[in-house]
Protein backbone atom coordinates (compact mmCIF):
# COMPACT_ATOMS: atom_id res chain seq x y z
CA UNK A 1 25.80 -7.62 36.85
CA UNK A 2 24.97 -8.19 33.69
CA UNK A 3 22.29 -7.12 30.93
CA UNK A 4 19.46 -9.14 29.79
CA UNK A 5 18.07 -8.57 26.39
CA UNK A 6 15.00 -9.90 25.93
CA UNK A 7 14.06 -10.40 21.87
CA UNK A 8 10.05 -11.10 21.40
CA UNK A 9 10.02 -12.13 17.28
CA UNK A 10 10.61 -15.56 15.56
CA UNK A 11 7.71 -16.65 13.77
CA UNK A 12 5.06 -14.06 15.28
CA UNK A 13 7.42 -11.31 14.44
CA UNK A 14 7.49 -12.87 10.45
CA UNK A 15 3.79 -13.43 10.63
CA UNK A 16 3.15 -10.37 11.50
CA UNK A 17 4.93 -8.25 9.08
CA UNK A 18 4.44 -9.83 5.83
CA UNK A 19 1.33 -8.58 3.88
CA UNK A 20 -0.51 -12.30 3.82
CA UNK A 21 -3.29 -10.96 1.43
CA UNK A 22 -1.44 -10.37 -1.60
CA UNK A 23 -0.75 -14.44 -1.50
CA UNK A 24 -4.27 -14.53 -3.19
CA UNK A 25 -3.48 -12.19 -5.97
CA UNK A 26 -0.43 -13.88 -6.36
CA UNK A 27 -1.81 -16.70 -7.01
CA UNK A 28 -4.74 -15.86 -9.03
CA UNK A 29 -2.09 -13.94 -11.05
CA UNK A 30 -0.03 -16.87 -11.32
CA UNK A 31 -3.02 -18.87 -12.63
CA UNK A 32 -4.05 -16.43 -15.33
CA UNK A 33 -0.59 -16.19 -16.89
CA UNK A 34 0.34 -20.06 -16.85
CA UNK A 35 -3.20 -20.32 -17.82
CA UNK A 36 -4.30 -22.66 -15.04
CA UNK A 37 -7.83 -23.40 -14.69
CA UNK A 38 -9.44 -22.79 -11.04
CA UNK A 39 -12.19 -25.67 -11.55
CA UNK A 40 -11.79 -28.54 -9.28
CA UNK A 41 -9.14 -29.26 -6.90
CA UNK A 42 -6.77 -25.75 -7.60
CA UNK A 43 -9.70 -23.78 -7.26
CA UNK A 44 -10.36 -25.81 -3.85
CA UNK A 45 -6.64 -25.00 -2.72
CA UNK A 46 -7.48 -21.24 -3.54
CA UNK A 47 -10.38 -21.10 -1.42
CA UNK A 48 -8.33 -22.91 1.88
CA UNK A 49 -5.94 -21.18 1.17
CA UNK A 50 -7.91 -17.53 1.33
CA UNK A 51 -9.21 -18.33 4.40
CA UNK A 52 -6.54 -19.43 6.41
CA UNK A 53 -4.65 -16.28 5.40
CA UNK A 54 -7.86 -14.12 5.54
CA UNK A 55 -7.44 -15.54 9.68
CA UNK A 56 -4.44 -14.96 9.91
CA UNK A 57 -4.57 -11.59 8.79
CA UNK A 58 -7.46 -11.58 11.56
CA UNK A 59 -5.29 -12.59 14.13
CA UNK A 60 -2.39 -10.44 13.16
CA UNK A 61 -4.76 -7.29 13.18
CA UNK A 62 -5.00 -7.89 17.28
CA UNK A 63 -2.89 -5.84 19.21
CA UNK A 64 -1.23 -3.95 17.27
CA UNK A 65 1.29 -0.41 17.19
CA UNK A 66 0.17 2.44 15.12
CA UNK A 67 3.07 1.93 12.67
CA UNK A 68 1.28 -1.75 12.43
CA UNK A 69 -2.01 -0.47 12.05
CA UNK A 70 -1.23 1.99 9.02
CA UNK A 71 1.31 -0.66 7.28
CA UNK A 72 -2.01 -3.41 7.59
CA UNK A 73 -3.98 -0.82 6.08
CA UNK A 74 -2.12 0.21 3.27
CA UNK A 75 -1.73 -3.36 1.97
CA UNK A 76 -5.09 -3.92 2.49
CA UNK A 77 -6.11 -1.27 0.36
CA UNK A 78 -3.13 -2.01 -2.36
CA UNK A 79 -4.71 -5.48 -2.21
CA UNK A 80 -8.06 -4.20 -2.65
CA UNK A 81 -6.93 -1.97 -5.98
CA UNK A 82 -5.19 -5.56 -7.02
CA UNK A 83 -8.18 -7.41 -7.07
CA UNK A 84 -10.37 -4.58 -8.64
CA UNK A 85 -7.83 -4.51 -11.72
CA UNK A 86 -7.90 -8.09 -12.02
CA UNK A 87 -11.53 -8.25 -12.24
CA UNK A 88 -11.45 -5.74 -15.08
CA UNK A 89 -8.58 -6.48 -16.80
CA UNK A 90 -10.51 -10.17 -16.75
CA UNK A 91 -14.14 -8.73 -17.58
CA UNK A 92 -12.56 -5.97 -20.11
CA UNK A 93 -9.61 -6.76 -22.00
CA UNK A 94 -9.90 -10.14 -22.02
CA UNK A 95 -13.63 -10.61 -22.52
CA UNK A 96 -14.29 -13.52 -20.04
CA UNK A 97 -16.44 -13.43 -17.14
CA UNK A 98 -14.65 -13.91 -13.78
CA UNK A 99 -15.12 -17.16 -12.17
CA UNK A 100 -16.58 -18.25 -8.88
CA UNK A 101 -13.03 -18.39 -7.59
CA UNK A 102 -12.30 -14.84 -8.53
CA UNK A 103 -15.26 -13.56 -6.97
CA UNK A 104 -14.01 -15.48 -3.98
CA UNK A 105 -11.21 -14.35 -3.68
CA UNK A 106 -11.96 -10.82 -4.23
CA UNK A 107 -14.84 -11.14 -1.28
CA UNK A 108 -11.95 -12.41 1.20
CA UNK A 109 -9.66 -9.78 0.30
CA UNK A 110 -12.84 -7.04 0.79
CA UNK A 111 -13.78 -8.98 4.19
CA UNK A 112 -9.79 -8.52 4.97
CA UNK A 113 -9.93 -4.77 4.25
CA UNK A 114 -13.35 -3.80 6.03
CA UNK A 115 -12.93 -6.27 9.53
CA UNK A 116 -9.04 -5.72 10.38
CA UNK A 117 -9.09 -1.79 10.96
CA UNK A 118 -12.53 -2.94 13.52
CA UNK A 119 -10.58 -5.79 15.06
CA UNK A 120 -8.04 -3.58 15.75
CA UNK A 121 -10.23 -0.64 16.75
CA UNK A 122 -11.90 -3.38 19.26
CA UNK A 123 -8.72 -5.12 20.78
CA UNK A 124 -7.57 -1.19 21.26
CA UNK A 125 -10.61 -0.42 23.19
CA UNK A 126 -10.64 -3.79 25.17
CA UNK A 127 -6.62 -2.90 25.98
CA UNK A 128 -7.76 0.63 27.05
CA UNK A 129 -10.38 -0.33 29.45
CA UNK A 130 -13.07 1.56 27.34
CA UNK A 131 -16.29 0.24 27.63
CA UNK A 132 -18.17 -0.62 23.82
């Protein structure tokens, strides 16, 4: 008789562990220091770009373990304290006004933060039998 080892992974198990929102602030980062402008067709990759991770950090924040949970969480918030320092190292030190693209992005990476921890609050109660 011998053992079967199941492994569950490949590309749910990468998915699911990288932090997906700090691609924004990487690239609005990137942007600022090679000085690219977001008008036009970059600042139209931005946007699909934010929203395709901002749902897959939706579907990632499904069914989750508590180890899951608080690692989602804490890059949610780092990304949320990312954003905030771009937006006044932009408005501050550099003396420019944000652009639509930075608000954007910073709206996604809010909507990220405040709708995982309830999808995940919701999917718990749905695999707990708990009525809502």
């Amino acid at each position: 008789m011998s053992n079967l080892t199941i492994h569950s992974g490949g590309v749910m198990s990468i998915i699911s562990k990288f932090p997906w929102m700090l691609l924004i602030i990487g690239f609005l980062l990137v942007a600022e220091y090679m000085q690219i402008s977001l008008e036009g067709t970059v600042g139209y990759a931005f946007i699909t770009v934010a929203v395709i991770v901002l749902f897959v950090e939706m579907f990632k924040s499904g069914d989750v373990s508590p180890l899951s949970f608080l690692l989602d969480q804490f890059w949610a918030v780092v990304a949320v304290v990312l954003a905030s320092g771009l937006l006044t190292y932009l408005y501050f030190v550099e003396g420019r006004d944000p652009s639509f693209f930075h608000w954007i992005g910073f709206a996604i990476i809010l909507a990220d933060a405040l709708l995982n921890p309830f999808n995940a609050f919701r999917t718990a109660l749905r695999n707990l039998d708990v009525p809502g």
